[in-house]
PDB file of N, CA and C in Angstrom:
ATOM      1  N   UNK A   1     -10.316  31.060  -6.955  1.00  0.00           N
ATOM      2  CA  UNK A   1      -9.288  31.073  -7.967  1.00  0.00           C
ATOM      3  C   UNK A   1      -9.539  29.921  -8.925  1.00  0.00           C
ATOM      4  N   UNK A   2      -9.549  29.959 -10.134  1.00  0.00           N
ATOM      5  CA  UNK A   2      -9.723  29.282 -11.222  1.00  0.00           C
ATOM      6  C   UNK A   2      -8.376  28.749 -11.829  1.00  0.00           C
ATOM      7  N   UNK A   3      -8.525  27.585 -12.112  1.00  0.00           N
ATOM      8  CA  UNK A   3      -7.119  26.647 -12.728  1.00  0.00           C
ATOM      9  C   UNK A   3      -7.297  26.586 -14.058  1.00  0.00           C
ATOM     10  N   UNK A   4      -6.636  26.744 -14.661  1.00  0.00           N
ATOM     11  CA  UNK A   4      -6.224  26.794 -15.950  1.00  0.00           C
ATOM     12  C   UNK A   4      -6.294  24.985 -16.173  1.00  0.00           C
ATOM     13  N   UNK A   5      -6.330  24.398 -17.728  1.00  0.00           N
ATOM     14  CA  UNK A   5      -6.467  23.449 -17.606  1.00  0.00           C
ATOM     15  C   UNK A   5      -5.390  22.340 -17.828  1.00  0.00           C
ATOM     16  N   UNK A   6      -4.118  22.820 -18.263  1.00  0.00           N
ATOM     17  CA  UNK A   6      -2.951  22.300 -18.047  1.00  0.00           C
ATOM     18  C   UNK A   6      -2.542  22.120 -16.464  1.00  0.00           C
ATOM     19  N   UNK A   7      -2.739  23.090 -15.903  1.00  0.00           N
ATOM     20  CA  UNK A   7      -2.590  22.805 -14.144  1.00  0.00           C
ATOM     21  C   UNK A   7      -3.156  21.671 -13.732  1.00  0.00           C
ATOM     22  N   UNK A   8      -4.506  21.455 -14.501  1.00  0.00           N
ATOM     23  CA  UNK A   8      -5.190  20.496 -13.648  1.00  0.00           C
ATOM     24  C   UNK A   8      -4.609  18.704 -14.543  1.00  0.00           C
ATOM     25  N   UNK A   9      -4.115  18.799 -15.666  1.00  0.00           N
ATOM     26  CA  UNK A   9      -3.492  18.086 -16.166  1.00  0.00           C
ATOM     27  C   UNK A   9      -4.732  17.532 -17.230  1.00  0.00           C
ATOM     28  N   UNK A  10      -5.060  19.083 -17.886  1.00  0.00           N
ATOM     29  CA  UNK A  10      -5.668  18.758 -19.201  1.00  0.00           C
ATOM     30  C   UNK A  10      -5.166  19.925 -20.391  1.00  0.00           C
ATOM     31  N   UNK A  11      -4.972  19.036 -21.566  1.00  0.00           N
ATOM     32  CA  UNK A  11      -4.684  20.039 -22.292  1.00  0.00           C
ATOM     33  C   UNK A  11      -6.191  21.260 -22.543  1.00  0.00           C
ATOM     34  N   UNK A  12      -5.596  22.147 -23.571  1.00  0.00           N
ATOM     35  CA  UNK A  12      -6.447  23.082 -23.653  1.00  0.00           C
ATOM     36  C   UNK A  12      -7.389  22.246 -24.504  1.00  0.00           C
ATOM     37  N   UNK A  13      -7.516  21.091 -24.927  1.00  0.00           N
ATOM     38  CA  UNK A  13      -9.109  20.576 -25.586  1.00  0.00           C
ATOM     39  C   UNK A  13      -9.967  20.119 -24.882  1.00  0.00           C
ATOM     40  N   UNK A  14      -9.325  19.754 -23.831  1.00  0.00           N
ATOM     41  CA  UNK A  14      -9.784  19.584 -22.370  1.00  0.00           C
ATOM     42  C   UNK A  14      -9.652  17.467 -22.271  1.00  0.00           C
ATOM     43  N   UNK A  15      -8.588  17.344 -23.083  1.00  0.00           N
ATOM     44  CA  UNK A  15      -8.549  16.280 -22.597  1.00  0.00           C
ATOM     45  C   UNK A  15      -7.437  15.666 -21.871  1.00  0.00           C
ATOM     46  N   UNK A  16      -7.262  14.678 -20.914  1.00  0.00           N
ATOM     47  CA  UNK A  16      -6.593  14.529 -19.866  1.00  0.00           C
ATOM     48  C   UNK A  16      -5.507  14.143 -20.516  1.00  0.00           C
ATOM     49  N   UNK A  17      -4.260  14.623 -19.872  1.00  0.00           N
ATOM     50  CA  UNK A  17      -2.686  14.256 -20.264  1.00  0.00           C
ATOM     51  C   UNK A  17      -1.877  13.832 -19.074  1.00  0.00           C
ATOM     52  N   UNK A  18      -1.819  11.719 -18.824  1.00  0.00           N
ATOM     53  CA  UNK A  18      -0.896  11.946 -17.223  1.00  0.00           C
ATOM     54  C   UNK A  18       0.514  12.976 -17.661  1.00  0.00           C
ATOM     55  N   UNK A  19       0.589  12.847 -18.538  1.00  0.00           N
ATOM     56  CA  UNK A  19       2.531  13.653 -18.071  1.00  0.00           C
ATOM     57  C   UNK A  19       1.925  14.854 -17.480  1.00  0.00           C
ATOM     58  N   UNK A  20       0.924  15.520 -17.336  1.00  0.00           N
ATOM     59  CA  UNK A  20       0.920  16.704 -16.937  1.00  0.00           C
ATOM     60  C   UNK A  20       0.374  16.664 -15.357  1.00  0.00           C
ATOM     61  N   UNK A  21       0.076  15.433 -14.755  1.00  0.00           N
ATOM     62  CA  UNK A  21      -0.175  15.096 -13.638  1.00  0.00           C
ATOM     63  C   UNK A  21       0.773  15.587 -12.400  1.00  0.00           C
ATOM     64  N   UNK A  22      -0.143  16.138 -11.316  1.00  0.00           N
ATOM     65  CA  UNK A  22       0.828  16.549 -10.289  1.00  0.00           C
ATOM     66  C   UNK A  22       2.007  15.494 -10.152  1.00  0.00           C
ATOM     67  N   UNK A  23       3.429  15.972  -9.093  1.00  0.00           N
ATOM     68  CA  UNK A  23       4.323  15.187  -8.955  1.00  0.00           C
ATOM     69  C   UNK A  23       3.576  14.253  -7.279  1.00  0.00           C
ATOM     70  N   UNK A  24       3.046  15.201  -6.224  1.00  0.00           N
ATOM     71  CA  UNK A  24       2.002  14.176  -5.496  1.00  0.00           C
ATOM     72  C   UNK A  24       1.285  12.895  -5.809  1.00  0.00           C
ATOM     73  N   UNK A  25       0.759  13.160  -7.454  1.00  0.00           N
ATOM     74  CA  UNK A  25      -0.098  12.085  -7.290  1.00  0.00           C
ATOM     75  C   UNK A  25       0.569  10.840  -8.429  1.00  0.00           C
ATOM     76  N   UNK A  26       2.006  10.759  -7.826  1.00  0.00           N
ATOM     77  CA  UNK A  26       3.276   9.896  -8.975  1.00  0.00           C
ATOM     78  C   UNK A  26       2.853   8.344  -8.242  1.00  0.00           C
ATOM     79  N   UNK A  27       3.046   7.416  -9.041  1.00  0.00           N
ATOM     80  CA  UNK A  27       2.821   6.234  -8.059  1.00  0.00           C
ATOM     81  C   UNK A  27       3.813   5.381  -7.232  1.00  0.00           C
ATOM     82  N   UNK A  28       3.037   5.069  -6.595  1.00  0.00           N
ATOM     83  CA  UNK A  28       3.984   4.993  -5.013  1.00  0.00           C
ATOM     84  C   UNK A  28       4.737   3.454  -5.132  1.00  0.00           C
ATOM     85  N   UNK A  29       6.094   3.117  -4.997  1.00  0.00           N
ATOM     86  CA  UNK A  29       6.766   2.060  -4.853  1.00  0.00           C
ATOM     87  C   UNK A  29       6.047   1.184  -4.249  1.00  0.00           C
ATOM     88  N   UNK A  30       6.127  -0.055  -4.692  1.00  0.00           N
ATOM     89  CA  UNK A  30       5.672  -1.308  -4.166  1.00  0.00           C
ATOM     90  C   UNK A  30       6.394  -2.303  -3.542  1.00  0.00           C
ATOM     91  N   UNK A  31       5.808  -2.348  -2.080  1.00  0.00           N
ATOM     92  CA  UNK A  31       6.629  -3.438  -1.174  1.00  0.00           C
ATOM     93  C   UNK A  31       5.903  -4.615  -1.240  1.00  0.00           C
ATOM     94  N   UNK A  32       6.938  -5.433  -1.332  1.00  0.00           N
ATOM     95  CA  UNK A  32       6.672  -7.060  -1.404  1.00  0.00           C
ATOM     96  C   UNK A  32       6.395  -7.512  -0.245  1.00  0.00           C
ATOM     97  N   UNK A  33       6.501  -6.863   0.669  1.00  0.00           N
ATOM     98  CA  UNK A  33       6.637  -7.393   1.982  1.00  0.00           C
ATOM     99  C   UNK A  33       4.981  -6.887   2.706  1.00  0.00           C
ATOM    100  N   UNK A  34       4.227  -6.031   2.035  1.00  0.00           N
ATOM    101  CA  UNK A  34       3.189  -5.588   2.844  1.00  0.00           C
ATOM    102  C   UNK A  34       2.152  -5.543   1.921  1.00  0.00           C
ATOM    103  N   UNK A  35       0.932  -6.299   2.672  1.00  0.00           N
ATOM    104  CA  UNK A  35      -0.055  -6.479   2.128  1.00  0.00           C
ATOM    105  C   UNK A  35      -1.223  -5.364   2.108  1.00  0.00           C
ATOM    106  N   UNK A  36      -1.559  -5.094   0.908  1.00  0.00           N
ATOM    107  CA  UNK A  36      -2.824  -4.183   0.418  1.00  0.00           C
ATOM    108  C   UNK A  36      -3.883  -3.741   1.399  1.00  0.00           C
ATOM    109  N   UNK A  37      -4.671  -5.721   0.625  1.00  0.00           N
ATOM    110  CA  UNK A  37      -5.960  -5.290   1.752  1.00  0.00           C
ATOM    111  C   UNK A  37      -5.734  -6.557   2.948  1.00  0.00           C
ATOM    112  N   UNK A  38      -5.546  -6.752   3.518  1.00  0.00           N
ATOM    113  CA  UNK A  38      -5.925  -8.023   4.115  1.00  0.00           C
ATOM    114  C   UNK A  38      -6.830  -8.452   4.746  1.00  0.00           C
ATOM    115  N   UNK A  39      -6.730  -9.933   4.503  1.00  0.00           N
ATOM    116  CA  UNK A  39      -8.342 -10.896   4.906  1.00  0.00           C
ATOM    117  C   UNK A  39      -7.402 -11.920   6.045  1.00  0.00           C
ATOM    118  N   UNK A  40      -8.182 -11.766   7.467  1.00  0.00           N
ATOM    119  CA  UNK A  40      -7.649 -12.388   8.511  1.00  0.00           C
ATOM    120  C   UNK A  40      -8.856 -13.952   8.239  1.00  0.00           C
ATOM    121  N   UNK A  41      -8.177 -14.857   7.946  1.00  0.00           N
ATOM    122  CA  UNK A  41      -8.579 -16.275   8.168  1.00  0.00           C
ATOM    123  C   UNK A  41      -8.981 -16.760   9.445  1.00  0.00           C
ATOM    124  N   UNK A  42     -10.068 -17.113   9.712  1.00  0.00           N
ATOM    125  CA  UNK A  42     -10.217 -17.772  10.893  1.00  0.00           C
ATOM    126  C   UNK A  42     -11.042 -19.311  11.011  1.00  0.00           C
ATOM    127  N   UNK A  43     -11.238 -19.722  12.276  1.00  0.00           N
ATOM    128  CA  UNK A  43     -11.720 -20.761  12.138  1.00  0.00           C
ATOM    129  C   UNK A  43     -13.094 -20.529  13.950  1.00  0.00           C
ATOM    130  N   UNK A  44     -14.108 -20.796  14.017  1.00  0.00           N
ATOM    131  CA  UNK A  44     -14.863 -20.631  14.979  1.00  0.00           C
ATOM    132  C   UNK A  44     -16.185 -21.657  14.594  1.00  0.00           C
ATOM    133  N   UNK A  45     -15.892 -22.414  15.592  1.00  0.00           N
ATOM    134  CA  UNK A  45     -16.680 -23.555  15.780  1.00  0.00           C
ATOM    135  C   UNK A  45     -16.907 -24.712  14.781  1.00  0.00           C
ATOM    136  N   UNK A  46     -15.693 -24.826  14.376  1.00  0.00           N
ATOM    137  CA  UNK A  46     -15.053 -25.585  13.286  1.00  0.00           C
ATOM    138  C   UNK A  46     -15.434 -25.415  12.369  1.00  0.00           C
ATOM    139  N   UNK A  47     -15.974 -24.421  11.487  1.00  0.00           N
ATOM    140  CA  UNK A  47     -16.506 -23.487  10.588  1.00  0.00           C
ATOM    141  C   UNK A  47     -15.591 -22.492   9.935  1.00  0.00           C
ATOM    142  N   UNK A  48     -15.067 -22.571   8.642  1.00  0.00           N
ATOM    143  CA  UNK A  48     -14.202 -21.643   8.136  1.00  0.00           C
ATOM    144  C   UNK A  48     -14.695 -20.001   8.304  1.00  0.00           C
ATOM    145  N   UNK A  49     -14.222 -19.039   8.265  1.00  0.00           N
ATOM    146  CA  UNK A  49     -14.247 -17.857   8.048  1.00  0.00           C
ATOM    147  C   UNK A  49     -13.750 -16.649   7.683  1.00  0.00           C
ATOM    148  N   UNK A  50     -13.997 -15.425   7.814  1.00  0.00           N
ATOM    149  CA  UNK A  50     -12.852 -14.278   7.554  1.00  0.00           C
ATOM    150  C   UNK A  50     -13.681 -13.243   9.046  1.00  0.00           C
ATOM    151  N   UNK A  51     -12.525 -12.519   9.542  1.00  0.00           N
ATOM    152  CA  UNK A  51     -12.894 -11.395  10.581  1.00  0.00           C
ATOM    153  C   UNK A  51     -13.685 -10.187   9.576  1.00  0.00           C
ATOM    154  N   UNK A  52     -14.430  -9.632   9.650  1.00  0.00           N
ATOM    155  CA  UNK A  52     -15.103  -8.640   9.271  1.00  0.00           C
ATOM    156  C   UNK A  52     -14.271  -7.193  10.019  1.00  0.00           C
ATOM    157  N   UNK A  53     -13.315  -6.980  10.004  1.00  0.00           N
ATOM    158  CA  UNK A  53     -12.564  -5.771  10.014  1.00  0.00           C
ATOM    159  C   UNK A  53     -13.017  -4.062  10.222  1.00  0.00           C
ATOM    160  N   UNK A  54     -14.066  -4.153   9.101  1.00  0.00           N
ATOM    161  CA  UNK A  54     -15.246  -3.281   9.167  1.00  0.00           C
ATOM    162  C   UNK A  54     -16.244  -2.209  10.426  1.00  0.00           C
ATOM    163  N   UNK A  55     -16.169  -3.413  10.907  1.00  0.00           N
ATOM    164  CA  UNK A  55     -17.478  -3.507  11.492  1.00  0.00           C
ATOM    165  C   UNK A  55     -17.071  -3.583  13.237  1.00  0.00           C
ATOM    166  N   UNK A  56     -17.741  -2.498  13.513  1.00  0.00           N
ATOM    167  CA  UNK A  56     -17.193  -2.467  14.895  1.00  0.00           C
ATOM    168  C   UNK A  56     -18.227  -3.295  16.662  1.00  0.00           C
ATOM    169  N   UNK A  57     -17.433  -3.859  16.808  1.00  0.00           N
ATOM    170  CA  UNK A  57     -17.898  -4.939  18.225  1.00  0.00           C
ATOM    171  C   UNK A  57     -18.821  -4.427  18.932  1.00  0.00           C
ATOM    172  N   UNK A  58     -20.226  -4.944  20.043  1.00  0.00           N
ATOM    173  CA  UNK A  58     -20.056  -4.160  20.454  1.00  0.00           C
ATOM    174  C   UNK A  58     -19.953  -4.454  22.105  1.00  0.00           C
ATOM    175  N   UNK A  59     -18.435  -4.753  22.150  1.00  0.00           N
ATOM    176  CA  UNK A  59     -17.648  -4.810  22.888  1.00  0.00           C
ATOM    177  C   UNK A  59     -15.951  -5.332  23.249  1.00  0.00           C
ATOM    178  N   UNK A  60     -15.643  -4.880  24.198  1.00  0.00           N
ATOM    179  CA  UNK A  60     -14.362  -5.809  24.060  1.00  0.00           C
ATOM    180  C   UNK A  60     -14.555  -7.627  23.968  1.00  0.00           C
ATOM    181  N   UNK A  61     -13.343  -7.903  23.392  1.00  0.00           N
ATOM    182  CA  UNK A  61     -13.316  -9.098  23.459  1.00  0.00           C
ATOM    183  C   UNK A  61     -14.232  -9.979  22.011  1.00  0.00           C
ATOM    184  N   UNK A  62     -14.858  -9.270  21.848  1.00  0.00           N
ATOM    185  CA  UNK A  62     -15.822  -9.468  20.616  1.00  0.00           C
ATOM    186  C   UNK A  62     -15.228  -8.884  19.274  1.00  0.00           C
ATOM    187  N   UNK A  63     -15.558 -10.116  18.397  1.00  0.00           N
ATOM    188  CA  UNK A  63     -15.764  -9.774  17.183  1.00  0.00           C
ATOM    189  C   UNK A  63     -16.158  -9.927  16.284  1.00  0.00           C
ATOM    190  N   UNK A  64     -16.398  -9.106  14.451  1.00  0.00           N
ATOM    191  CA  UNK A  64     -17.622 -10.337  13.532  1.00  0.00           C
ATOM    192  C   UNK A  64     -16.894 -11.340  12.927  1.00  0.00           C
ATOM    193  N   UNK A  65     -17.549 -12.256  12.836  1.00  0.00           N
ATOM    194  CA  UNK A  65     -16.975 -12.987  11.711  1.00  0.00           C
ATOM    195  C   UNK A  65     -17.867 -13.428  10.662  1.00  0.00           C
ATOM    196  N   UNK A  66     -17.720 -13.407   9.632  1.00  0.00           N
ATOM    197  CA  UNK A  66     -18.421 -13.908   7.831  1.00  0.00           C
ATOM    198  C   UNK A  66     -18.085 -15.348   7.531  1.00  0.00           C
ATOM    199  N   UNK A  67     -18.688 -16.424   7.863  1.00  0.00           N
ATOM    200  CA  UNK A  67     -18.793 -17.492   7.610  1.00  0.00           C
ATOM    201  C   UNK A  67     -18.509 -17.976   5.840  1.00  0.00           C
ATOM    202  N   UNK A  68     -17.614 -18.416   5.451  1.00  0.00           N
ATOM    203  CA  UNK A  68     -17.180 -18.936   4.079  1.00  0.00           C
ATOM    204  C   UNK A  68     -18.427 -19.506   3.482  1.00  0.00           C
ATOM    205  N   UNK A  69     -19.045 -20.179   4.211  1.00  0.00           N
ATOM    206  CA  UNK A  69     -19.868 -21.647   3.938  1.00  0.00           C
ATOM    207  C   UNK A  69     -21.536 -20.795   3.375  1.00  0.00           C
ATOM    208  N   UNK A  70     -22.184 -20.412   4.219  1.00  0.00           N
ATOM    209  CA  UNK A  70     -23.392 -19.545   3.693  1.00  0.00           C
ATOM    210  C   UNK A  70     -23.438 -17.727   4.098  1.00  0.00           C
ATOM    211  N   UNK A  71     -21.973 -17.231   4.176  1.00  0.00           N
ATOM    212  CA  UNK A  71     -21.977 -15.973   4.378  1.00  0.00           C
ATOM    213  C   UNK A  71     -22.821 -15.291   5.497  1.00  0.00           C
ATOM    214  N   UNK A  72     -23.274 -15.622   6.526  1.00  0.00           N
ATOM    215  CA  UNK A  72     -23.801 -15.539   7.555  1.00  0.00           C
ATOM    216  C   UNK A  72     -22.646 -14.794   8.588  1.00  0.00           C
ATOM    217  N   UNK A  73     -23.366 -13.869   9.091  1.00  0.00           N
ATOM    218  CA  UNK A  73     -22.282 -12.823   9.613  1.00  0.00           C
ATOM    219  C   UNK A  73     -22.592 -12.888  11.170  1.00  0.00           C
ATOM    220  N   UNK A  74     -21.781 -12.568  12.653  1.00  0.00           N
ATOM    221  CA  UNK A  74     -22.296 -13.339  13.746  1.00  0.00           C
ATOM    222  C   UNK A  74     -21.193 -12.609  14.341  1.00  0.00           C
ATOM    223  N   UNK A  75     -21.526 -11.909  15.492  1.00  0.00           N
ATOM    224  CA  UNK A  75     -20.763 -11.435  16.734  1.00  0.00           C
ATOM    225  C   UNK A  75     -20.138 -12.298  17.536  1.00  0.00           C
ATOM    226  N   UNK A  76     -18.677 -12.614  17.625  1.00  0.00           N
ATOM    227  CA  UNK A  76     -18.315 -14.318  18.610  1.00  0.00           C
ATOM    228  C   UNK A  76     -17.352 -13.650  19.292  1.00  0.00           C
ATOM    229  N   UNK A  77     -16.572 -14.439  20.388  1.00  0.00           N
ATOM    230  CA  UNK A  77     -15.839 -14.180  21.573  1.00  0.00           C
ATOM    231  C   UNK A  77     -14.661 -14.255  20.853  1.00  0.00           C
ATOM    232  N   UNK A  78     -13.903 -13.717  20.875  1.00  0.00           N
ATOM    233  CA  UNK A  78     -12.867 -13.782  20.329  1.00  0.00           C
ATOM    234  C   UNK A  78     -11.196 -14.689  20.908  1.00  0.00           C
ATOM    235  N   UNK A  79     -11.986 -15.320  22.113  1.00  0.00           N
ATOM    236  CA  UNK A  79     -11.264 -16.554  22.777  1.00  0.00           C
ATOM    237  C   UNK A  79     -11.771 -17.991  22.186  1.00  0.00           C
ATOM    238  N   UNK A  80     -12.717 -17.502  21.516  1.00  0.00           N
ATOM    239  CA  UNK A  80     -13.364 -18.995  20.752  1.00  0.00           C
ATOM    240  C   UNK A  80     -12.766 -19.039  19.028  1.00  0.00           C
ATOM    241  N   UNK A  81     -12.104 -18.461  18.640  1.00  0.00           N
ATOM    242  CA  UNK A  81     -11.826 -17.644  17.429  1.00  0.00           C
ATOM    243  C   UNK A  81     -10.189 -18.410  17.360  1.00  0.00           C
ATOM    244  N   UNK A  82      -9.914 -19.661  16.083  1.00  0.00           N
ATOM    245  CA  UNK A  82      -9.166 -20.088  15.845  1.00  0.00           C
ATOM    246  C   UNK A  82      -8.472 -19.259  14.586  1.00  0.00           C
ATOM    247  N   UNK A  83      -6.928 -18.669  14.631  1.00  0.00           N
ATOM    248  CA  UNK A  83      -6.469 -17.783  13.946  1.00  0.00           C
ATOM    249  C   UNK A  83      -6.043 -19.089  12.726  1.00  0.00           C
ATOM    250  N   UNK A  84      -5.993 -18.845  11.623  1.00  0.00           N
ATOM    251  CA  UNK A  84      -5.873 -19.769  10.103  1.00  0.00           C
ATOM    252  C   UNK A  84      -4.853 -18.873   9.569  1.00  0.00           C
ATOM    253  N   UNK A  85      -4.799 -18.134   9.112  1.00  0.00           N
ATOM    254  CA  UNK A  85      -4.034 -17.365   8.035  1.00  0.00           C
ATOM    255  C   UNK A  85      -4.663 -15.849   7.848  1.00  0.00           C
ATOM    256  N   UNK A  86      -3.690 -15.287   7.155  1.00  0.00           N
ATOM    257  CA  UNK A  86      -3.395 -13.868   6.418  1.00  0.00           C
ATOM    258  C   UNK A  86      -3.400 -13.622   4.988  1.00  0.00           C
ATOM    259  N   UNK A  87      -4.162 -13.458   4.676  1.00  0.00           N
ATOM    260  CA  UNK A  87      -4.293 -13.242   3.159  1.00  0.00           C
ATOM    261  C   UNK A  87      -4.232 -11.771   2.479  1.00  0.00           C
ATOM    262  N   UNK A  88      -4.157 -11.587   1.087  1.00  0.00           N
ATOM    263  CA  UNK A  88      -4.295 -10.778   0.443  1.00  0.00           C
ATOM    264  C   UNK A  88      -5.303 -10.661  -0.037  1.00  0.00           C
ATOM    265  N   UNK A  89      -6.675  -9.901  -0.519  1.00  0.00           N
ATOM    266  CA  UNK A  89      -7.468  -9.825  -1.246  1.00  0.00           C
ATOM    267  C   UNK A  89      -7.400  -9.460  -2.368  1.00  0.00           C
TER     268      UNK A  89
END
């Protein structure tokens, strides 16, 4: 089945019109209270860092972390892993 091009939220010159945008894709209220992306702060072996979130362990108890200082990325125990802060990116 073929869409016409107002459906798809273009006029007939074929150029894009938001008012004609689905009501799905309306934008979504913003809470103050909850963060986007977040960057978990850490600290491991007295070395600043961020958790690599990404990237999966490979094991329990383990996790990566991305070193601030020369970006050097490193599988660590996650009992050695000093929690710093919560950020927004």
């Amino acid at each position: 089945m073929r869409t016409t091009g107002k459906q798809c939220g273009l006029a007939a010159t074929g150029v894009y019109q938001p008012s004609l945008r689905s009501p799905w894709l309306a934008a979504k209220e913003v809470d103050p209270d909850r963060l986007k992306k977040t960057i978990v702060v850490v600290k491991h072996e007295e070395k600043p860092g961020r958790l690599l979130l990404d990237r999966r362990p490979s094991q329990e108890g383990l996790a990566w972390v991305k070193y601030e200082m020369d970006g050097q990325e490193v599988e660590v125990d996650l009992l050695a892993v000093e929690l710093v802060a919560f950020m927004e990116a």
